[in-house]
Protein backbone atom coordinates (compact mmCIF):
# COMPACT_ATOMS: atom_id res chain seq x y z
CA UNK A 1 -32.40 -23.63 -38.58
CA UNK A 2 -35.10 -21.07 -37.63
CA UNK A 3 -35.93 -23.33 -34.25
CA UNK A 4 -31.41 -22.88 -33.62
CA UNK A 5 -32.39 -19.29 -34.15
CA UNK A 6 -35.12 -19.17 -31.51
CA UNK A 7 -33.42 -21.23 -29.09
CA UNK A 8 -30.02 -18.88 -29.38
CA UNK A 9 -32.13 -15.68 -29.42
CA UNK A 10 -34.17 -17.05 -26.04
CA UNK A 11 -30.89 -18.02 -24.52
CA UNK A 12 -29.65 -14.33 -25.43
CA UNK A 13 -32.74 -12.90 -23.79
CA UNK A 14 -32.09 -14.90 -20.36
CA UNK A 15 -28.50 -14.27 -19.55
CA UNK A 16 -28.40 -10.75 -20.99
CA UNK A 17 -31.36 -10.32 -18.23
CA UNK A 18 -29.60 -11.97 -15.45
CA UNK A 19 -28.57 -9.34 -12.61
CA UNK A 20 -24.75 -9.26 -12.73
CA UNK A 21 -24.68 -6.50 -10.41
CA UNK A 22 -21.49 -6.48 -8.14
CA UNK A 23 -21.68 -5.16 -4.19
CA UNK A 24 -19.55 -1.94 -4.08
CA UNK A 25 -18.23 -2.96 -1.14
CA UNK A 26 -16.67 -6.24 -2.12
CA UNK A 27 -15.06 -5.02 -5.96
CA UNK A 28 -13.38 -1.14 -4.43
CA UNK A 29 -14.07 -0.93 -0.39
CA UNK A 30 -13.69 2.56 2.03
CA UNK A 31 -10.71 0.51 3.53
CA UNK A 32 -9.36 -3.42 2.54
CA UNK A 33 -10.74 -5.49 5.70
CA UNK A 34 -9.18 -8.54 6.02
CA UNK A 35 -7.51 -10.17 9.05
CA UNK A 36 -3.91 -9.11 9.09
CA UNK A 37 -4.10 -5.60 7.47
CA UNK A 38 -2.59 -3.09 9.57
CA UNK A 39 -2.53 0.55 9.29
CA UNK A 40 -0.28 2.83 11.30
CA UNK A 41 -1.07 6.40 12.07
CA UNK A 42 1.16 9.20 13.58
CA UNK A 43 0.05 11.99 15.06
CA UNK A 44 1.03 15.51 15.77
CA UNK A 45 2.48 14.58 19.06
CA UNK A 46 4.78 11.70 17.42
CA UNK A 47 2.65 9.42 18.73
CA UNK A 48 1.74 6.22 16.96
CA UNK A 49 -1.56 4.29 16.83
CA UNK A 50 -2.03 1.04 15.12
CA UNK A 51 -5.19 -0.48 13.89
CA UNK A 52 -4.45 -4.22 12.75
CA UNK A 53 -7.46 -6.22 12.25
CA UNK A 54 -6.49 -9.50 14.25
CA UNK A 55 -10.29 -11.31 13.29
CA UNK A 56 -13.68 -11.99 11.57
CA UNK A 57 -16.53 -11.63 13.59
CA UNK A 58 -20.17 -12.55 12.88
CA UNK A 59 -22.95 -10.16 13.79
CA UNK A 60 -26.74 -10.61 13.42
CA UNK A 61 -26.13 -12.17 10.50
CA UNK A 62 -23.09 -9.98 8.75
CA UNK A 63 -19.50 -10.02 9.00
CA UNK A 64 -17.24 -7.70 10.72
CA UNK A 65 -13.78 -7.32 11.14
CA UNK A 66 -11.88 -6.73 14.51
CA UNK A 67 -8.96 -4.30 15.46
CA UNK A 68 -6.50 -5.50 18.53
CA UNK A 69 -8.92 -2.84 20.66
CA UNK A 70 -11.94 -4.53 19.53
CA UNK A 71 -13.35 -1.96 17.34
CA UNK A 72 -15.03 -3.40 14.69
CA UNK A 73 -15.43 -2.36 10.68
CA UNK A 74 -17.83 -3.48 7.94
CA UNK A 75 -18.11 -1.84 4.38
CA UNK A 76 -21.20 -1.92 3.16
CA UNK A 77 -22.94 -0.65 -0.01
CA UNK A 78 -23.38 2.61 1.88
CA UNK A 79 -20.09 2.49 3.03
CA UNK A 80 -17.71 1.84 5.13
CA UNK A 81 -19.14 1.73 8.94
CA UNK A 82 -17.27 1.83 12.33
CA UNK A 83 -18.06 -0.03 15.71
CA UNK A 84 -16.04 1.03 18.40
CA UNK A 85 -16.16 -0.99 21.76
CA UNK A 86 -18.72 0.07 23.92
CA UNK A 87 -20.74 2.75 21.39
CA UNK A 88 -22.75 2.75 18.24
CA UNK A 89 -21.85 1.62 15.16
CA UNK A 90 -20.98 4.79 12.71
CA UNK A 91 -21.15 5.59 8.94
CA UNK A 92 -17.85 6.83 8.20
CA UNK A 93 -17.48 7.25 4.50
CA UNK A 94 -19.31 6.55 1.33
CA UNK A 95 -18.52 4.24 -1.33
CA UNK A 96 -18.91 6.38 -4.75
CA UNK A 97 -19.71 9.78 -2.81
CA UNK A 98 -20.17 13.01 -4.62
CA UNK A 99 -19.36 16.58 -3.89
CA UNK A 100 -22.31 17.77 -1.60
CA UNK A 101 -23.41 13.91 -0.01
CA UNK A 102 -23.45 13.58 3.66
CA UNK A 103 -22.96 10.94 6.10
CA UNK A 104 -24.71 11.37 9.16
CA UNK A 105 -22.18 9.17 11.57
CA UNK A 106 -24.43 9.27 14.70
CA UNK A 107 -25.49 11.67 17.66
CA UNK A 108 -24.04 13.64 20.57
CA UNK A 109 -25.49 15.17 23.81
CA UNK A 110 -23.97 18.64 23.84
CA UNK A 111 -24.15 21.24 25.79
CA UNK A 112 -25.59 24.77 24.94
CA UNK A 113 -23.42 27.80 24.93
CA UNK A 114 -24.45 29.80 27.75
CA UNK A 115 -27.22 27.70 29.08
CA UNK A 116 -27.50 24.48 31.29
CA UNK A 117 -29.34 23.12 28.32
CA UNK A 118 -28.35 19.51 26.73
CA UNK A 119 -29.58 19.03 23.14
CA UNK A 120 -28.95 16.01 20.98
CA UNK A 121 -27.34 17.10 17.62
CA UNK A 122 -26.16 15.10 14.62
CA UNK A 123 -22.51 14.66 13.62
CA UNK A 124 -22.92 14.73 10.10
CA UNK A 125 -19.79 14.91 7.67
CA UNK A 126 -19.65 16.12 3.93
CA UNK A 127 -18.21 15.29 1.05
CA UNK A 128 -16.45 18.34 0.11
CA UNK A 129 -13.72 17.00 -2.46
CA UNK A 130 -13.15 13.91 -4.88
CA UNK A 131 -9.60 12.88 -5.73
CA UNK A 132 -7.89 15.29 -4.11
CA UNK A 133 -4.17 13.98 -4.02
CA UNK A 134 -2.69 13.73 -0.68
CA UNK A 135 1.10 12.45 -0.05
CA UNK A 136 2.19 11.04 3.24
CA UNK A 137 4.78 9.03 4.20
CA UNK A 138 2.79 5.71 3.12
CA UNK A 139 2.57 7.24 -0.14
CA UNK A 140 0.53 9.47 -2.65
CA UNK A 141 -3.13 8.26 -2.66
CA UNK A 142 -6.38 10.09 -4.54
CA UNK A 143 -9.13 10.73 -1.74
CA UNK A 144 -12.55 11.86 -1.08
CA UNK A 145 -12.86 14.65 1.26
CA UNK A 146 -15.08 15.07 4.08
CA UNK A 147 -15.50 18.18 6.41
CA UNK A 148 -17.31 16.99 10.00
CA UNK A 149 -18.75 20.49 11.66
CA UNK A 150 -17.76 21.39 15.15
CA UNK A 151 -20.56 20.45 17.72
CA UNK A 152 -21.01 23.71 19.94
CA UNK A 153 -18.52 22.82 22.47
CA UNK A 154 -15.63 21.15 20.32
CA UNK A 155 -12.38 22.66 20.84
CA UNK A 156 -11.46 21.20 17.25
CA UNK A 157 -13.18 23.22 14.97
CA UNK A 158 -14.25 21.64 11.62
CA UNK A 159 -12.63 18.27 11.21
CA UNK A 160 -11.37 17.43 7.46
CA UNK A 161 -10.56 13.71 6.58
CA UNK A 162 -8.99 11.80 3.73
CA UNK A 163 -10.43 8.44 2.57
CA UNK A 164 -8.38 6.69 -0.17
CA UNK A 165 -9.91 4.21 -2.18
CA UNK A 166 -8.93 0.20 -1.33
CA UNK A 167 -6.54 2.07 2.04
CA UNK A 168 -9.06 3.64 4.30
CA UNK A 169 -8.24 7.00 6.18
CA UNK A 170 -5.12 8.27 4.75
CA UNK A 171 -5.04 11.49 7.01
CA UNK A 172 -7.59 14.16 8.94
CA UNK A 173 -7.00 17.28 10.96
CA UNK A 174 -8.71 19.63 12.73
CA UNK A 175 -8.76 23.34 10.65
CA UNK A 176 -8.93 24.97 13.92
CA UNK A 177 -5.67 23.86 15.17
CA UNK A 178 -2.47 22.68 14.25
CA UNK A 179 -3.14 19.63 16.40
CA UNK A 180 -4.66 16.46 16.58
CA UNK A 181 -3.19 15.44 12.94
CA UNK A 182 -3.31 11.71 12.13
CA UNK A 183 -1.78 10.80 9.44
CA UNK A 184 -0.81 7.41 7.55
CA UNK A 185 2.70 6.69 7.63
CA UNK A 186 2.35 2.70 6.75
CA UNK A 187 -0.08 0.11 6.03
CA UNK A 188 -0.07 -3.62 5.16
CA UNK A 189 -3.00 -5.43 2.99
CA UNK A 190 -2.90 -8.96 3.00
């Protein structure tokens, strides 16, 4: 009985020790990549832009996913990350942000006001809001908030986008102007 005992208690010990840690990104993702998901956007203008991921690619070693205009995604622990054809890949939003967190989603050359001088500045967005609840025409989703600064020459002003858990960007505007909404009127998750 006491050697049952010892053997239970040992077997107890192991699998309460095992690491059953999950990846953030694969339980509640920035956005739901998988080929076939589609989200469609209108903007100010009436215009409509679709991103439909149409396949999996692999890259040095990880898997990302592929819109019709070859941009590619990838969520990650950090987050969710952005590839667009022929630039850098971006951090874009956090998984499991809080108020005050920043994502620094690359660098730009910008020019000086008033000078001929070029300086290479950060674009760095905040998390300025959890769960704020945002209804568009897809629907009414909880987001995190995050407020991207102007660089010195951006005719937007600060930039505010809306993440929504397991959808992706829901909707962002620019607070300087009216224009230059996008904003989620559809999406499809296979």
């Amino acid at each position: 009985m006491k050697r049952l005992l010892t053997i239970t208690a040992l077997f107890l010990m192991i699998v309460s020790g095992c690491d059953r840690s999950v990846d953030p990104a694969a339980t509640h993702p920035v956005m739901p990549l998988a080929v076939g998901n589609r989200w469609i956007y209108q903007t100010d203008t009436g215009a409509r832009d679709t991103i439909e991921i149409v396949r999996a690619v692999a890259v040095y070693g990880e898997i990302w996913y592929e819109s019709k205009d070859s941009t590619r995604y990838i969520n990650r622990t950090s987050g969710l990350w952005v590839w667009p054809r022929r630039q850098t890949a971006a951090h874009v939003a956090l998984h499991s942000p809080a108020v005050g967190d920043t994502v620094i989603q690359g660098y730009a050359l910008v020019l000086l006001p008033g000078t001929t001088e070029d300086r290479t500045v950060p674009d760095i967005k905040t998390v300025v809001g959890l769960d704020t609840m945002i209804t568009v025409p897809a629907g009414t989703f909880a987001t995190d908030t995050y407020r991207s600064e102007p660089f010195f020459n951006s005719r937007c002003g600060s930039r505010i986008e809306h993440y929504g858990e397991g959808v992706g960007l829901v909707e962002s505007y620019c607070l300087a102007m009216i224009a230059e909404r996008r904003t989620l009127i559809e999406y499809r998750l296979k």
